[in-house]
N, C-alpha and C. Protein backbone atom coordinates (compact mmCIF):
# COMPACT_ATOMS: atom_id res chain seq x y z
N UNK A 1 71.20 -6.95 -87.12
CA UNK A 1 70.67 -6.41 -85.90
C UNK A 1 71.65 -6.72 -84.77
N UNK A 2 72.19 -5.76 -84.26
CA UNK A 2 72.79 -6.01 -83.00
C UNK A 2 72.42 -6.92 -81.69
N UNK A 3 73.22 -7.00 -81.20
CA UNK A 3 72.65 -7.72 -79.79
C UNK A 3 72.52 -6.82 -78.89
N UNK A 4 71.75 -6.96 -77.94
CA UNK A 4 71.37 -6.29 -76.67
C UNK A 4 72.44 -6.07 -75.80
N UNK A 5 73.00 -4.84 -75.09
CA UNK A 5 73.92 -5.64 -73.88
C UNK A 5 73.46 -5.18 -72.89
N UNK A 6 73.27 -6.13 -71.82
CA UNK A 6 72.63 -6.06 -70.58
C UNK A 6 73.43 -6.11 -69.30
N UNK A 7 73.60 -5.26 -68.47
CA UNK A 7 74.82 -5.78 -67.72
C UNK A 7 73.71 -6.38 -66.14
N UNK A 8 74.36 -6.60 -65.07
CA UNK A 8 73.85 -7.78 -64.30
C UNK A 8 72.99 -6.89 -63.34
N UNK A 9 74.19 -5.42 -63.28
CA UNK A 9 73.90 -4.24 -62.31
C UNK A 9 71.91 -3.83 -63.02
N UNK A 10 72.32 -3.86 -64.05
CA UNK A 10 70.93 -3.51 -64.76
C UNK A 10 69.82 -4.20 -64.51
N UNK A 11 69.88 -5.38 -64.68
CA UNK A 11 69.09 -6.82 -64.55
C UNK A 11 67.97 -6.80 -62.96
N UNK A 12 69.56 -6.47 -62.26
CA UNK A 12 68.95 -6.07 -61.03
C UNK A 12 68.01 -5.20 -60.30
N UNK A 13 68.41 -4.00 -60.80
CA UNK A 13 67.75 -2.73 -60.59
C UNK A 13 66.08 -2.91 -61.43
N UNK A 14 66.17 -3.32 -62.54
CA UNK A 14 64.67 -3.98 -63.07
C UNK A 14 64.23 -4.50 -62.13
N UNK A 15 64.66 -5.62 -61.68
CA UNK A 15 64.10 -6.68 -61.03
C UNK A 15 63.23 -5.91 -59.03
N UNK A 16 64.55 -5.01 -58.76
CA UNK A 16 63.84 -4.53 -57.64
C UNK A 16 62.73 -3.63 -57.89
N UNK A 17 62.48 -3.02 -59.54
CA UNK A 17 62.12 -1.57 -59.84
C UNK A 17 60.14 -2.43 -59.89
N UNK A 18 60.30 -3.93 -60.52
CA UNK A 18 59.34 -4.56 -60.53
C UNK A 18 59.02 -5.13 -58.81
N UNK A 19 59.53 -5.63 -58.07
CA UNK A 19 59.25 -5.75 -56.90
C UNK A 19 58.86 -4.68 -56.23
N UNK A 20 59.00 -3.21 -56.49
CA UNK A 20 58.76 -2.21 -55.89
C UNK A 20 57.44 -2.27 -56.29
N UNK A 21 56.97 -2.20 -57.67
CA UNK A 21 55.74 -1.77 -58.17
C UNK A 21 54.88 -2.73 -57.76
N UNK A 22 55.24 -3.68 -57.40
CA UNK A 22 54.53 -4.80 -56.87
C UNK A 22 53.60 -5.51 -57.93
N UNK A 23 54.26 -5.62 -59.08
CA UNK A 23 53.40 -6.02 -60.04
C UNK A 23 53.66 -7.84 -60.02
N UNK A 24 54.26 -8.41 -59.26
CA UNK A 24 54.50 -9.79 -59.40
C UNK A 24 54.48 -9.85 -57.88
N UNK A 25 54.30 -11.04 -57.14
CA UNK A 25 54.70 -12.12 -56.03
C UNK A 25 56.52 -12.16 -56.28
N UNK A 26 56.95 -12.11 -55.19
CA UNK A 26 58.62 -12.43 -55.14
C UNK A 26 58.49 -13.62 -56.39
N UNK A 27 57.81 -14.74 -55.63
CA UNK A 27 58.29 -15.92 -56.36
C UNK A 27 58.01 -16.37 -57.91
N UNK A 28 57.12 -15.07 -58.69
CA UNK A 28 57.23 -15.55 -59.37
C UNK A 28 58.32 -14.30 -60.80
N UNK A 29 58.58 -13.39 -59.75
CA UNK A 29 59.73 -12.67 -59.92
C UNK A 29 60.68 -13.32 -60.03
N UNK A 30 60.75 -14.39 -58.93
CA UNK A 30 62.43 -15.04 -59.08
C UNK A 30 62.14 -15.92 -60.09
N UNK A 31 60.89 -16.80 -60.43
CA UNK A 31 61.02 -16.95 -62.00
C UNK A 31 61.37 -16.50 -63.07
N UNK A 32 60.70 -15.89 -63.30
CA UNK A 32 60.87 -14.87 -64.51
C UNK A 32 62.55 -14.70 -64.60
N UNK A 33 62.80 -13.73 -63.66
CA UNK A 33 64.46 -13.70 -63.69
C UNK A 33 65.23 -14.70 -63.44
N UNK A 34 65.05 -15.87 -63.02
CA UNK A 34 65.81 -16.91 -62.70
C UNK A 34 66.99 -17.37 -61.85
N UNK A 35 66.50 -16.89 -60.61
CA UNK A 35 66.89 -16.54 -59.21
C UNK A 35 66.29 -16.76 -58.28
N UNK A 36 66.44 -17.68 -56.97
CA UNK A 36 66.29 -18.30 -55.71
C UNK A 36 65.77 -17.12 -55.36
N UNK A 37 64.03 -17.38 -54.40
CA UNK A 37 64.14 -16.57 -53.41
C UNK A 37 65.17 -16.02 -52.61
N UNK A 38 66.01 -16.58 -52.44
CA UNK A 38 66.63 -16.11 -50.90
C UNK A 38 67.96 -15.35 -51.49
N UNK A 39 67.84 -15.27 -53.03
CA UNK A 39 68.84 -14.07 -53.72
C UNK A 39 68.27 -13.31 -53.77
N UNK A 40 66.75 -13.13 -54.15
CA UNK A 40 66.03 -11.87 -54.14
C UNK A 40 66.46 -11.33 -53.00
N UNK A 41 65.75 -11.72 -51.97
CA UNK A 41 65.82 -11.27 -50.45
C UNK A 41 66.70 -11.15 -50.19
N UNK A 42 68.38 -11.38 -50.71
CA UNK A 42 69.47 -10.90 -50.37
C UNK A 42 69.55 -9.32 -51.10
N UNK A 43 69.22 -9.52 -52.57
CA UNK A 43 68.86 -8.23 -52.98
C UNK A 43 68.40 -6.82 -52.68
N UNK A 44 67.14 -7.62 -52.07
CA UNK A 44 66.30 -6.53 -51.49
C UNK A 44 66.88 -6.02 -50.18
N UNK A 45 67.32 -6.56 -49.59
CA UNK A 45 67.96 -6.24 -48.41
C UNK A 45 69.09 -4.97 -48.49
N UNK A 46 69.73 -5.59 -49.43
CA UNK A 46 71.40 -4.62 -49.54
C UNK A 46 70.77 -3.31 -50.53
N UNK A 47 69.57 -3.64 -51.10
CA UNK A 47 69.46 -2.11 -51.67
C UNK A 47 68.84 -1.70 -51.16
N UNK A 48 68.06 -1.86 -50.03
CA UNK A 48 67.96 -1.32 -48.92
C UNK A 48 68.35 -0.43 -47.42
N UNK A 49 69.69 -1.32 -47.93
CA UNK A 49 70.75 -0.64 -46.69
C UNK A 49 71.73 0.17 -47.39
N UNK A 50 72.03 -0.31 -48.47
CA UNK A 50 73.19 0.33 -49.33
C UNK A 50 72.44 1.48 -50.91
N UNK A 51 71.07 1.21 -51.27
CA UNK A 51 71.04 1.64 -52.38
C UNK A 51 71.73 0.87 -53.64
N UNK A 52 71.68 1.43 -55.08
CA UNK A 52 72.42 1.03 -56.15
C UNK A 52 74.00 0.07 -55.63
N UNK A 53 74.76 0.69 -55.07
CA UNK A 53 75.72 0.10 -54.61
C UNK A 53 75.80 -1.15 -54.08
N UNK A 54 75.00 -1.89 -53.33
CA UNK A 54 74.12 -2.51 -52.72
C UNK A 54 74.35 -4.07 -53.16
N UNK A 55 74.41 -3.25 -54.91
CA UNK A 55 73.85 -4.88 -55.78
C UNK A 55 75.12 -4.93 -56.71
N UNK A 56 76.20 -4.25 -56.59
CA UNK A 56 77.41 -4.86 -57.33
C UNK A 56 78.07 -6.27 -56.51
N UNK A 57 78.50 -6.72 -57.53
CA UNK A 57 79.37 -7.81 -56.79
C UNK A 57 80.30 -7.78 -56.26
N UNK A 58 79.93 -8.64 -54.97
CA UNK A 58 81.42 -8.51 -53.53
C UNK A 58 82.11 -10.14 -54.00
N UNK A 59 82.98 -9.69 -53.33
CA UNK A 59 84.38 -10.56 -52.96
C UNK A 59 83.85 -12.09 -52.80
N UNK A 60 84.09 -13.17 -53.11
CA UNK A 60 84.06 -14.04 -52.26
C UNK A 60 84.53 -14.51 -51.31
N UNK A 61 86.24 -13.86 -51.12
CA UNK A 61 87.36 -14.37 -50.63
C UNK A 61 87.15 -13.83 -48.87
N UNK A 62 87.74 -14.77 -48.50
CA UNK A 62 87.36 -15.08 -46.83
C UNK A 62 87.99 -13.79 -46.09
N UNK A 63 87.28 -13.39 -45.42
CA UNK A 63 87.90 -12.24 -44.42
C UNK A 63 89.52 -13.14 -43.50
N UNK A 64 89.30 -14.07 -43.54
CA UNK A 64 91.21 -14.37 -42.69
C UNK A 64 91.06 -15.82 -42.80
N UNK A 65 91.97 -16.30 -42.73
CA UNK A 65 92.29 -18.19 -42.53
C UNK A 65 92.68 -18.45 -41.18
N UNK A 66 91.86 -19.32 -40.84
CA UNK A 66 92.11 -19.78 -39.62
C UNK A 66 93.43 -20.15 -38.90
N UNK A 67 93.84 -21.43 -40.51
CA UNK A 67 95.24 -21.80 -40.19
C UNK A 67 95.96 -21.27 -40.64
N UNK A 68 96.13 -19.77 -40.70
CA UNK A 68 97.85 -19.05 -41.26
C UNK A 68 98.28 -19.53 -40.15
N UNK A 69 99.80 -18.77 -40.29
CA UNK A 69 100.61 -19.07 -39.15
C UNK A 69 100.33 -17.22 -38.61
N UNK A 70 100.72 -17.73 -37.41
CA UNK A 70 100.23 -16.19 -36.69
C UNK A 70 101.81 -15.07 -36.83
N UNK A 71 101.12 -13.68 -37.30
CA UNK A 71 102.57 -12.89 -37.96
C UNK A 71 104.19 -12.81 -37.47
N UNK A 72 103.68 -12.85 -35.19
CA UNK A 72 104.81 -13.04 -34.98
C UNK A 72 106.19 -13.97 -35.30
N UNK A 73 105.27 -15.13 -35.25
CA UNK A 73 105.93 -16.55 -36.16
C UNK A 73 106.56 -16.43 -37.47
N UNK A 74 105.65 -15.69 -38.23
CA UNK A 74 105.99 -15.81 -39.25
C UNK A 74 107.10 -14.34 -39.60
N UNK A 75 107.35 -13.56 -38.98
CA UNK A 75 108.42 -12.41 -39.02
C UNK A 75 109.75 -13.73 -38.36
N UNK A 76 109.65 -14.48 -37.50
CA UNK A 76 110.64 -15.11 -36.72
C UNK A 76 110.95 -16.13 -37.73
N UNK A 77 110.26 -16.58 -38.60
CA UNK A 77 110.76 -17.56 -39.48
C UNK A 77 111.81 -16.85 -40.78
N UNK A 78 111.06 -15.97 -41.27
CA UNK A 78 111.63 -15.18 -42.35
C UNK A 78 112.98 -14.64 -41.70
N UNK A 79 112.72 -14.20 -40.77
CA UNK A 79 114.51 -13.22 -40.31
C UNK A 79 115.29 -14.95 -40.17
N UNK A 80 115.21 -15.76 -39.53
CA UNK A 80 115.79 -17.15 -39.53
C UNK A 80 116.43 -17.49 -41.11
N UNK A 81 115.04 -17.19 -42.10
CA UNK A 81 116.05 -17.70 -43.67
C UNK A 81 116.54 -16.62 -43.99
N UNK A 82 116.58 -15.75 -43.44
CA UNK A 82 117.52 -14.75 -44.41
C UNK A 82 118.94 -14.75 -43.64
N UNK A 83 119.20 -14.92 -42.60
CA UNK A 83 120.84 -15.90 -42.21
C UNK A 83 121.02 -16.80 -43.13
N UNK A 84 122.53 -16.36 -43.23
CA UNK A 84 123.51 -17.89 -44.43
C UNK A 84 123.12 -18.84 -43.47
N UNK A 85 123.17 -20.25 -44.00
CA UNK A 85 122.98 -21.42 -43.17
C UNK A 85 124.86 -21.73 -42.36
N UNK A 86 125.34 -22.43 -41.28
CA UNK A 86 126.09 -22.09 -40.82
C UNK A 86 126.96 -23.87 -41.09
């Protein structure tokens, strides 16, 4: 017998398709599936605003770093090493 494959996108869309029908309490939805309120409610939110799309997974990676060095600097450093040293 094969295994099931379930992907996460799927998991999800259940999970709101049961919150819609209102056949459970959030919380004991986030049992069942095994997920923090406040992932549901992140859930519910973005497929709300976004639909299906909504509930794929984003980025973790930070919109900018505080401490880069700022570009002008860093164009003024680079043209500096690319001169022979004297």
């Amino acid at each position: 017998m094969p295994w099931k494959e379930s992907h996460i996108v799927d998991q999800r869309l259940q999970f709101l398709s049961s919150y819609q029908k209102e056949e459970m309490s959030v919380a004991d939805l986030c049992r069942a599936y095994g997920i923090s309120r406040p992932t549901a409610y992140r859930w519910i939110n973005r497929y709300n605003e976004a639909g299906p799309e909504g509930l794929l997974d984003r980025s973790s990676r930070p919109h900018s770093c505080l401490h880069a060095t700022l570009e002008p600097m860093e164009n003024t450093i680079l043209v500096l090493r690319a001169k022979p040293p004297s």
